[in-house]
PDB file of N, CA and C in Angstrom:
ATOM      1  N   UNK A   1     -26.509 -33.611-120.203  1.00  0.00           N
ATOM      2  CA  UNK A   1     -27.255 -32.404-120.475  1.00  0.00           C
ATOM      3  C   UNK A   1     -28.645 -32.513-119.855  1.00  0.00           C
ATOM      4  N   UNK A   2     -29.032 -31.687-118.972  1.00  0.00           N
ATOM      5  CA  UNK A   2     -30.261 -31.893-118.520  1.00  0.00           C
ATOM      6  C   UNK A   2     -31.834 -31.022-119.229  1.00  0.00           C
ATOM      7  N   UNK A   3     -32.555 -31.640-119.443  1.00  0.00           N
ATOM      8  CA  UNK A   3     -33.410 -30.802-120.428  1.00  0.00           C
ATOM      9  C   UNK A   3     -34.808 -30.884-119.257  1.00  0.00           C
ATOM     10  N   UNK A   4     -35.376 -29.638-119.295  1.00  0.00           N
ATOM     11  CA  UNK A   4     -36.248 -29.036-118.836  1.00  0.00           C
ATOM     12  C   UNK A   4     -37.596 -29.010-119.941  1.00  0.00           C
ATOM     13  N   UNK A   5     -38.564 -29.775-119.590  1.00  0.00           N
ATOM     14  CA  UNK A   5     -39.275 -29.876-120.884  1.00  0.00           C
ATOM     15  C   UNK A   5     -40.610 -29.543-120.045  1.00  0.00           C
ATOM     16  N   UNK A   6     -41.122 -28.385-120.302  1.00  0.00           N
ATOM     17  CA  UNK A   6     -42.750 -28.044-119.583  1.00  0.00           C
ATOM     18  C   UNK A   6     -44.078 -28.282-120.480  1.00  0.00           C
ATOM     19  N   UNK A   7     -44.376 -29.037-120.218  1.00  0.00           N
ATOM     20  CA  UNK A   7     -45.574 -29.775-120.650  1.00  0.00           C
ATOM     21  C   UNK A   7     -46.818 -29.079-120.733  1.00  0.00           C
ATOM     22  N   UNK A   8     -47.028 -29.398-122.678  1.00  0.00           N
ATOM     23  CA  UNK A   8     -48.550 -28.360-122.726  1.00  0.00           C
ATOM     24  C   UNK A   8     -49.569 -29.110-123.236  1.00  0.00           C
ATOM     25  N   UNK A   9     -49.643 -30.267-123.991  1.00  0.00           N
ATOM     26  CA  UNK A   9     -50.789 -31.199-123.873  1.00  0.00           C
ATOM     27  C   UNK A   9     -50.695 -31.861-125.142  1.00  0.00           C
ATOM     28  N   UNK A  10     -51.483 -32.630-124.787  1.00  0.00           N
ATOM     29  CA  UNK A  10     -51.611 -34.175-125.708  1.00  0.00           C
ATOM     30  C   UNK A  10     -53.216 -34.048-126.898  1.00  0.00           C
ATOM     31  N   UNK A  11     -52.919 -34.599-127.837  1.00  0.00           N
ATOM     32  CA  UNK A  11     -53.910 -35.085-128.424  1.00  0.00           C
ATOM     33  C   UNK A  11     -55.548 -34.710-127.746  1.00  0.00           C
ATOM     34  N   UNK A  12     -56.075 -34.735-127.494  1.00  0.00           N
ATOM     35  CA  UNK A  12     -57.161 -34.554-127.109  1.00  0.00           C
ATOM     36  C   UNK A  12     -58.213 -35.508-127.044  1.00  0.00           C
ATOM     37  N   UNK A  13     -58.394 -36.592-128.550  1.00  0.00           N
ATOM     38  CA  UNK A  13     -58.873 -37.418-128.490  1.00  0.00           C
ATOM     39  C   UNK A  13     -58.181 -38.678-128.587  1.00  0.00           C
ATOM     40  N   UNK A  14     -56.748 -39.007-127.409  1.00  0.00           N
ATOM     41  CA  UNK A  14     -56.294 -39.933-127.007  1.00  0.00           C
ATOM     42  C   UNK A  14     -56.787 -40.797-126.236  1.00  0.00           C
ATOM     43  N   UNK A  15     -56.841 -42.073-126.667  1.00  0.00           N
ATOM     44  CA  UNK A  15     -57.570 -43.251-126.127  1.00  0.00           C
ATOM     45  C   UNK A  15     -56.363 -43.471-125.129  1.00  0.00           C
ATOM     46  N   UNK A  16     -55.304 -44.074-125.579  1.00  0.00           N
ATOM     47  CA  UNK A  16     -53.937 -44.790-125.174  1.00  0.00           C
ATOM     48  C   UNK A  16     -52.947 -43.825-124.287  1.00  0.00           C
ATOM     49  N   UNK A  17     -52.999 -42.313-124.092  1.00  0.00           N
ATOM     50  CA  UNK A  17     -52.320 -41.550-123.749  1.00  0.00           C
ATOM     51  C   UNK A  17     -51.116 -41.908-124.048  1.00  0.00           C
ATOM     52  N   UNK A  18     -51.115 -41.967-125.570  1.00  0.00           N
ATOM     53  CA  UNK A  18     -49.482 -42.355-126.391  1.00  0.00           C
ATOM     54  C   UNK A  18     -49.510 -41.926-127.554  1.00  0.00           C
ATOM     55  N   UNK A  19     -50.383 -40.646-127.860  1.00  0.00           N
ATOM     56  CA  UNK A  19     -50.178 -40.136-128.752  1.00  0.00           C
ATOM     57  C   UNK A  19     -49.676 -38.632-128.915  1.00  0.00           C
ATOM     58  N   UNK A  20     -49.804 -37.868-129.983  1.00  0.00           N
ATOM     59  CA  UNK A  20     -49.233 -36.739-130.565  1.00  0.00           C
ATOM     60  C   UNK A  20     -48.693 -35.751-129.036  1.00  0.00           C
ATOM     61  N   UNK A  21     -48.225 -35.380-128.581  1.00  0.00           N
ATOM     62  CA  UNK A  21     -47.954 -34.475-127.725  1.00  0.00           C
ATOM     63  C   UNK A  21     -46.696 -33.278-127.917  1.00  0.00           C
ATOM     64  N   UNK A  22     -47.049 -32.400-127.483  1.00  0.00           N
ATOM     65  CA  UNK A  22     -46.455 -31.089-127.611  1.00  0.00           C
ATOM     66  C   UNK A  22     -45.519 -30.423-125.701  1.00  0.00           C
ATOM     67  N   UNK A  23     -44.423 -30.133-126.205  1.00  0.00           N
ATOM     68  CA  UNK A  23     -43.474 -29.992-125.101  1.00  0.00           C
ATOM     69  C   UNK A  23     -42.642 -28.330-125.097  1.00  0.00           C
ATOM     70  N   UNK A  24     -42.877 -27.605-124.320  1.00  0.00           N
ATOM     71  CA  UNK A  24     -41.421 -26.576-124.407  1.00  0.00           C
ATOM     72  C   UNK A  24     -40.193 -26.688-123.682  1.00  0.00           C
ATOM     73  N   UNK A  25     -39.163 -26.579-124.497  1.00  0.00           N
ATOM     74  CA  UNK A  25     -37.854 -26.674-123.459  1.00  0.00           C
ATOM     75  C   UNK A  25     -37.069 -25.319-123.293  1.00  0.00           C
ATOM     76  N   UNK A  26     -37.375 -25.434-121.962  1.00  0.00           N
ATOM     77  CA  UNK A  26     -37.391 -23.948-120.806  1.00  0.00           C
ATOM     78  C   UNK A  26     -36.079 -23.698-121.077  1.00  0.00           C
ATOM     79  N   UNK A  27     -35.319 -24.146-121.508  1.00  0.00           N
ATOM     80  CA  UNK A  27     -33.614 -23.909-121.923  1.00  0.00           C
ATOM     81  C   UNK A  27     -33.709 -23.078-122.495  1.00  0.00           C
ATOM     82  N   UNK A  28     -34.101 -23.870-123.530  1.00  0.00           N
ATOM     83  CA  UNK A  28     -33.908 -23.417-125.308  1.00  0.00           C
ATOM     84  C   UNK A  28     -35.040 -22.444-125.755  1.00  0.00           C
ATOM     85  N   UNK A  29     -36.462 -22.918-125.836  1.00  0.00           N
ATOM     86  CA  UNK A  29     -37.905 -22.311-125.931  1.00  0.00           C
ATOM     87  C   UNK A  29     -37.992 -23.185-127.465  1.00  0.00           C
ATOM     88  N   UNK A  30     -37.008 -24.242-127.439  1.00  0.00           N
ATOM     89  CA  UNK A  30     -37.456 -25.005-128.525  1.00  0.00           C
ATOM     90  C   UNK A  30     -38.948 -25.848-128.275  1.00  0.00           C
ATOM     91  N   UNK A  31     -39.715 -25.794-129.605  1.00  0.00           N
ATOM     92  CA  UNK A  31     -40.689 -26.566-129.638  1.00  0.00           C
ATOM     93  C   UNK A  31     -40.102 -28.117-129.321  1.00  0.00           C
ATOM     94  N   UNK A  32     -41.024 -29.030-128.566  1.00  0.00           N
ATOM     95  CA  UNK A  32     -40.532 -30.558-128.461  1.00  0.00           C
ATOM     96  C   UNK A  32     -41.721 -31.077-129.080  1.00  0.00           C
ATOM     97  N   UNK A  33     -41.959 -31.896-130.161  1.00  0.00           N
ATOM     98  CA  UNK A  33     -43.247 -32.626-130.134  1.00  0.00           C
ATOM     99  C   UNK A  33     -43.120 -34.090-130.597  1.00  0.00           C
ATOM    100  N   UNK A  34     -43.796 -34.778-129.854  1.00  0.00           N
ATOM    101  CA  UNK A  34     -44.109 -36.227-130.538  1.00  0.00           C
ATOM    102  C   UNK A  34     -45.292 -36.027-131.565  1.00  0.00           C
ATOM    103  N   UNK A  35     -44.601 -36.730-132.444  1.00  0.00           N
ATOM    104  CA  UNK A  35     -46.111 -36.807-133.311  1.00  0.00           C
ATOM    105  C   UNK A  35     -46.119 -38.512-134.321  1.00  0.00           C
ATOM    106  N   UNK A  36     -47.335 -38.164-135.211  1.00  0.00           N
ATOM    107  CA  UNK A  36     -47.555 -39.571-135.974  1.00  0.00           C
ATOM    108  C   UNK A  36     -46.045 -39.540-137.256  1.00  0.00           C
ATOM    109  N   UNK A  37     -45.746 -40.625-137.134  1.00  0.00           N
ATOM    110  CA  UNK A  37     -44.275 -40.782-138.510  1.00  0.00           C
ATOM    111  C   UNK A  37     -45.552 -40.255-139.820  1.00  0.00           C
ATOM    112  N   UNK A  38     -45.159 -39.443-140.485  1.00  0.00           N
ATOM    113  CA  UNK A  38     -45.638 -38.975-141.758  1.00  0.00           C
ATOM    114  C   UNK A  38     -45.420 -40.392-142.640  1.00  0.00           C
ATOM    115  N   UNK A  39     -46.676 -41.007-143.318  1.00  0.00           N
ATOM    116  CA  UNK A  39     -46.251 -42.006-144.634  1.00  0.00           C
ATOM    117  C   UNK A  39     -45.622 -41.632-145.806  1.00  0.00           C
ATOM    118  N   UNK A  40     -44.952 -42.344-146.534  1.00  0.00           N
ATOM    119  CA  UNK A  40     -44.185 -42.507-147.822  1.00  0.00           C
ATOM    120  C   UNK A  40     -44.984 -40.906-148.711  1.00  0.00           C
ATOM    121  N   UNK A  41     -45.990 -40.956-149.053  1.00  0.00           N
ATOM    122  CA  UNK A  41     -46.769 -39.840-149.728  1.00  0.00           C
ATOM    123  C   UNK A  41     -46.834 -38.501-149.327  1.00  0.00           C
ATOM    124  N   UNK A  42     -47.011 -38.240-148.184  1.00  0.00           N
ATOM    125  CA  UNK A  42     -46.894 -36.647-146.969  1.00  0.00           C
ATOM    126  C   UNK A  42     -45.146 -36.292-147.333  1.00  0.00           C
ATOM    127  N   UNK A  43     -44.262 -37.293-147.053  1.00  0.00           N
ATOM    128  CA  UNK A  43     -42.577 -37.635-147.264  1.00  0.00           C
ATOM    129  C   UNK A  43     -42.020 -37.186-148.714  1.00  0.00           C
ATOM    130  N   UNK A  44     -42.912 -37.680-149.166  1.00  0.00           N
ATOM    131  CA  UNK A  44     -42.397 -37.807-151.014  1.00  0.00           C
ATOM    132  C   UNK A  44     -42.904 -36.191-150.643  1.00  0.00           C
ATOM    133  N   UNK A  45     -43.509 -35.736-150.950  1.00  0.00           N
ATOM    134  CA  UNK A  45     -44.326 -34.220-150.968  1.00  0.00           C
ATOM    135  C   UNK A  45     -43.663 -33.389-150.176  1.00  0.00           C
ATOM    136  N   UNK A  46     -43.062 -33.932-148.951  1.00  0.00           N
ATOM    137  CA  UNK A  46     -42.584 -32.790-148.135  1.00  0.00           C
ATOM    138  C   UNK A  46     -40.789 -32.524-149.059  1.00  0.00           C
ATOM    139  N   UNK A  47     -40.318 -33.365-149.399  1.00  0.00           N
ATOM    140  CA  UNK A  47     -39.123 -33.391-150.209  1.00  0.00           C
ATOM    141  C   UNK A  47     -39.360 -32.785-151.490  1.00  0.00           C
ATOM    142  N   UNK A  48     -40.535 -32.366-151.732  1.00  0.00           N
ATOM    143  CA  UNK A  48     -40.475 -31.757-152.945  1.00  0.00           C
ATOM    144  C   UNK A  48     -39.453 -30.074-152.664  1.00  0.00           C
ATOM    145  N   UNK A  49     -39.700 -29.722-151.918  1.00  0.00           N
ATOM    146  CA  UNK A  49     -38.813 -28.062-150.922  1.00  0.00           C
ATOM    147  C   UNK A  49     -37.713 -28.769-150.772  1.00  0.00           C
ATOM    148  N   UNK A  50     -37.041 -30.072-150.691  1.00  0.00           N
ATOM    149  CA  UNK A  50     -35.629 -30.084-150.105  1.00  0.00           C
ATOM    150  C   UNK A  50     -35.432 -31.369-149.086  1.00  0.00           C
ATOM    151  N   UNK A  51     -34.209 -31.804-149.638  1.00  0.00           N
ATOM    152  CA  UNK A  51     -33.825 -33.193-148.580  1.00  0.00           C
ATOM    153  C   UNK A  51     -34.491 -32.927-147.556  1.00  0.00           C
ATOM    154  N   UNK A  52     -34.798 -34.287-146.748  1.00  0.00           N
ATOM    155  CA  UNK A  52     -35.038 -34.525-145.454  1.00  0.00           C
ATOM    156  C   UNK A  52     -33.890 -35.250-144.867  1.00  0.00           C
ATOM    157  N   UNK A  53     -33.046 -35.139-144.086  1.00  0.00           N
ATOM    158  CA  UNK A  53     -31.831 -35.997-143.160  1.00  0.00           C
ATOM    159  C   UNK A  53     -31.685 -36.694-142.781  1.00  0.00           C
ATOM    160  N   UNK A  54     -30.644 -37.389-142.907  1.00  0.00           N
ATOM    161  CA  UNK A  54     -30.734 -38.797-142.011  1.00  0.00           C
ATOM    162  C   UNK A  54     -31.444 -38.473-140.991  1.00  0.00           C
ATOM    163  N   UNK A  55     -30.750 -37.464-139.857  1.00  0.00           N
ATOM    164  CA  UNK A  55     -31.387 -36.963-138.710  1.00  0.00           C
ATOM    165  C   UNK A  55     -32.911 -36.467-138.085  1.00  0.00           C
ATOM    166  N   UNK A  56     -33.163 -36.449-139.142  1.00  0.00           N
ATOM    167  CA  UNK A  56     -34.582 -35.870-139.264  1.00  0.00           C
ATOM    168  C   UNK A  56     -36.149 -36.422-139.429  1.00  0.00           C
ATOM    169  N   UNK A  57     -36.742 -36.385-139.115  1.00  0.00           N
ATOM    170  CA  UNK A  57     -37.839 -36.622-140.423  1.00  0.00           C
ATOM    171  C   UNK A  57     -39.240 -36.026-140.089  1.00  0.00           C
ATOM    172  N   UNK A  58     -40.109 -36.527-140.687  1.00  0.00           N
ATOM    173  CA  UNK A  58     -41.336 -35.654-141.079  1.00  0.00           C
ATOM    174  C   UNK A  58     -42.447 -36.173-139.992  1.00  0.00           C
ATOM    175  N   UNK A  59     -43.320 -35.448-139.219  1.00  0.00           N
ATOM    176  CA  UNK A  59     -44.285 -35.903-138.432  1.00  0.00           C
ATOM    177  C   UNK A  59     -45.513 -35.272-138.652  1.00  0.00           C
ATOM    178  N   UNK A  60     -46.544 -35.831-138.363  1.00  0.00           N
ATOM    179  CA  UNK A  60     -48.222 -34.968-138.275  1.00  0.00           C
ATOM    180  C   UNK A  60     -48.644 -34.957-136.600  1.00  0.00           C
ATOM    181  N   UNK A  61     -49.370 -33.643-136.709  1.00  0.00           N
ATOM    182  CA  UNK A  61     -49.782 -33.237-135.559  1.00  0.00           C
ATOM    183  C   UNK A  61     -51.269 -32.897-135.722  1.00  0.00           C
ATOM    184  N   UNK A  62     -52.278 -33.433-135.158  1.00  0.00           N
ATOM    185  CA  UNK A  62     -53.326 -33.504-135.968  1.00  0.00           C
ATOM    186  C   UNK A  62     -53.714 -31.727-135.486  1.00  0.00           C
ATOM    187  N   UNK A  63     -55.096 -31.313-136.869  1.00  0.00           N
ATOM    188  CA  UNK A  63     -55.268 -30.108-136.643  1.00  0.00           C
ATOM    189  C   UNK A  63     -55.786 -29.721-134.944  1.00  0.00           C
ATOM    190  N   UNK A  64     -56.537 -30.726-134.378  1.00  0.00           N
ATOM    191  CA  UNK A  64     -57.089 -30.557-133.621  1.00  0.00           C
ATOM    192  C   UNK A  64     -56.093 -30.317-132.189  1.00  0.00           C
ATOM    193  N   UNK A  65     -55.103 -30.059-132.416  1.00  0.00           N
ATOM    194  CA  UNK A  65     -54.164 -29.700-131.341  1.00  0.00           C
ATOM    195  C   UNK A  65     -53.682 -28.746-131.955  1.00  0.00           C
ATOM    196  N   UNK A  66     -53.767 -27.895-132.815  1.00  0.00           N
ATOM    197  CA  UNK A  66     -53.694 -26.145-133.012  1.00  0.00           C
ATOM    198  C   UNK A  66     -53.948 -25.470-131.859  1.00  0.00           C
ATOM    199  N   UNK A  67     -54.881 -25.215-130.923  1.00  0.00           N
ATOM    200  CA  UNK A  67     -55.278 -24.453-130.002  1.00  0.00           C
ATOM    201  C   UNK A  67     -53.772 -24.815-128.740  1.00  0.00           C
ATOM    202  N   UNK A  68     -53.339 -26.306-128.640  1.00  0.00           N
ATOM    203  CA  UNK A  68     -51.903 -26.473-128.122  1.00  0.00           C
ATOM    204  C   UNK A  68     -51.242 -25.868-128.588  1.00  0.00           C
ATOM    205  N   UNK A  69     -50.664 -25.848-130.239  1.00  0.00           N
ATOM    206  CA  UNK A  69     -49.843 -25.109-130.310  1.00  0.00           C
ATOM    207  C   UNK A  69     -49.352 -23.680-130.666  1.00  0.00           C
ATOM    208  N   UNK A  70     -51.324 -23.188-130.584  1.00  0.00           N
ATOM    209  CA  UNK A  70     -50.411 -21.908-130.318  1.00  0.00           C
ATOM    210  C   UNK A  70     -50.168 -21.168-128.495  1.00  0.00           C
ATOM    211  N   UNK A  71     -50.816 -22.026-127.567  1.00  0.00           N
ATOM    212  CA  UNK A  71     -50.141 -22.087-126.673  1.00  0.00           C
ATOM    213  C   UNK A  71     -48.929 -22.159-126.273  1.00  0.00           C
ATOM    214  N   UNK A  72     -48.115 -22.992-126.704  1.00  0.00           N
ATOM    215  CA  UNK A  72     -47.058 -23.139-126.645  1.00  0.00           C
ATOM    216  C   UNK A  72     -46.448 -22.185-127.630  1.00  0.00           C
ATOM    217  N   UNK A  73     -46.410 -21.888-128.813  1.00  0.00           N
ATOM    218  CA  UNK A  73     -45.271 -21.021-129.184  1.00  0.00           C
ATOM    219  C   UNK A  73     -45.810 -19.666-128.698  1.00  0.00           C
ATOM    220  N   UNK A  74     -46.788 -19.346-128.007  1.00  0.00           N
ATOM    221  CA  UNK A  74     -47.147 -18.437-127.219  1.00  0.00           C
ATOM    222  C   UNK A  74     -46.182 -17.836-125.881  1.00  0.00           C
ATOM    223  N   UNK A  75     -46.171 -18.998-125.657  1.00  0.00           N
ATOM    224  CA  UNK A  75     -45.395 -19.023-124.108  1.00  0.00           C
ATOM    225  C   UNK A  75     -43.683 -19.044-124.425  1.00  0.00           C
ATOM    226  N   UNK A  76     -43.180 -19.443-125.624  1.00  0.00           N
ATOM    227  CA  UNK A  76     -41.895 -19.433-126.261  1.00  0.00           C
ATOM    228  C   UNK A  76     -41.672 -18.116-126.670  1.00  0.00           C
ATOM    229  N   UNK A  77     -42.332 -17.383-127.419  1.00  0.00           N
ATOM    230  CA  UNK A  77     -42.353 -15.821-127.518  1.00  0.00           C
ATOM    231  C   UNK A  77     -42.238 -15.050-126.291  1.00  0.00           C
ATOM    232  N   UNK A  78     -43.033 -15.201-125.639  1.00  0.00           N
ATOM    233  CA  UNK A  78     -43.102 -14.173-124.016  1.00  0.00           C
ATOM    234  C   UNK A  78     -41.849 -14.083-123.788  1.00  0.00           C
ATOM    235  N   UNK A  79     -41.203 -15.959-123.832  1.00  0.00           N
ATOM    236  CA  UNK A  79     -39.867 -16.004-122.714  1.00  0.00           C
ATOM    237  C   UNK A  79     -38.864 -15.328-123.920  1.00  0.00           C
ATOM    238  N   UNK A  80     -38.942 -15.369-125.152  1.00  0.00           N
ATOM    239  CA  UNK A  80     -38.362 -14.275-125.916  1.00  0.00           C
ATOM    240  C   UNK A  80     -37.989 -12.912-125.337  1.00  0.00           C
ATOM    241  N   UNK A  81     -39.190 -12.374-125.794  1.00  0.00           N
ATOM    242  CA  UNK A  81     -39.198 -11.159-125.667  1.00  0.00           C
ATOM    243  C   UNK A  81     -38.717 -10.620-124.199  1.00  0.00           C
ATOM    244  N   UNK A  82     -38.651 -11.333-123.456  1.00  0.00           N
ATOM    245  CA  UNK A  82     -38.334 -11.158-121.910  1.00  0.00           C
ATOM    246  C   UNK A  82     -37.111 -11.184-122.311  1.00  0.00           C
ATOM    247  N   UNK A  83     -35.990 -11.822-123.046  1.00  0.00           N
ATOM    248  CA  UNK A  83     -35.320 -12.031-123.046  1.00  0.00           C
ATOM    249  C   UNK A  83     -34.685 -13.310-121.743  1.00  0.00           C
ATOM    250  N   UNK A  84     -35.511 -13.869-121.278  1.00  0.00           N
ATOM    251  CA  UNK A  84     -35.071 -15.143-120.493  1.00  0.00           C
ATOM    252  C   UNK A  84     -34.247 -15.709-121.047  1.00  0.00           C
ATOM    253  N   UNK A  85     -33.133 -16.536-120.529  1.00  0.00           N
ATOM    254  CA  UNK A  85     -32.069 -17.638-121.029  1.00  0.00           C
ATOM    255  C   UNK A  85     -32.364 -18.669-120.277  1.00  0.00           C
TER     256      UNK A  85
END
């Protein structure tokens, strides 16, 4: 399966350029993001609404990459409404 992933930006105050980053996949217009593993406490709290999955789990994206993401689900809407596939 080949995935098309267009790149909208990283962390901002990344030292290591190995942190939080945000991705769209031009396929799908699914959000892609790396982010920090959520600890035991954020986890316990986020399960209070409902299992989390084997498959799954919980990440933080710090606030300071808001202005990324509403870029990106910006650009996921357009290709919406265009109706792009």
């Amino acid at each position: 399966m080949d995935v098309a992933l267009l790149f909208f930006g990283k962390d901002p105050l990344t030292k290591t350029n190995k942190s939080p980053t945000v991705w769209l996949d031009d396929t799908t217009k699914d959000l892609v993001m790396q982010g920090w593993i959520a600890d035991d406490a954020t986890r316990t709290e986020c399960e209070k609404t409902g299992n989390i999955p084997d498959h799954e789990t919980v990440i933080r994206i710090p606030a300071r990459m808001v202005p990324i993401l509403r870029e990106v689900c910006d650009a996921a809407e357009r290709t919406q409404l265009r109706g792009d596939d």
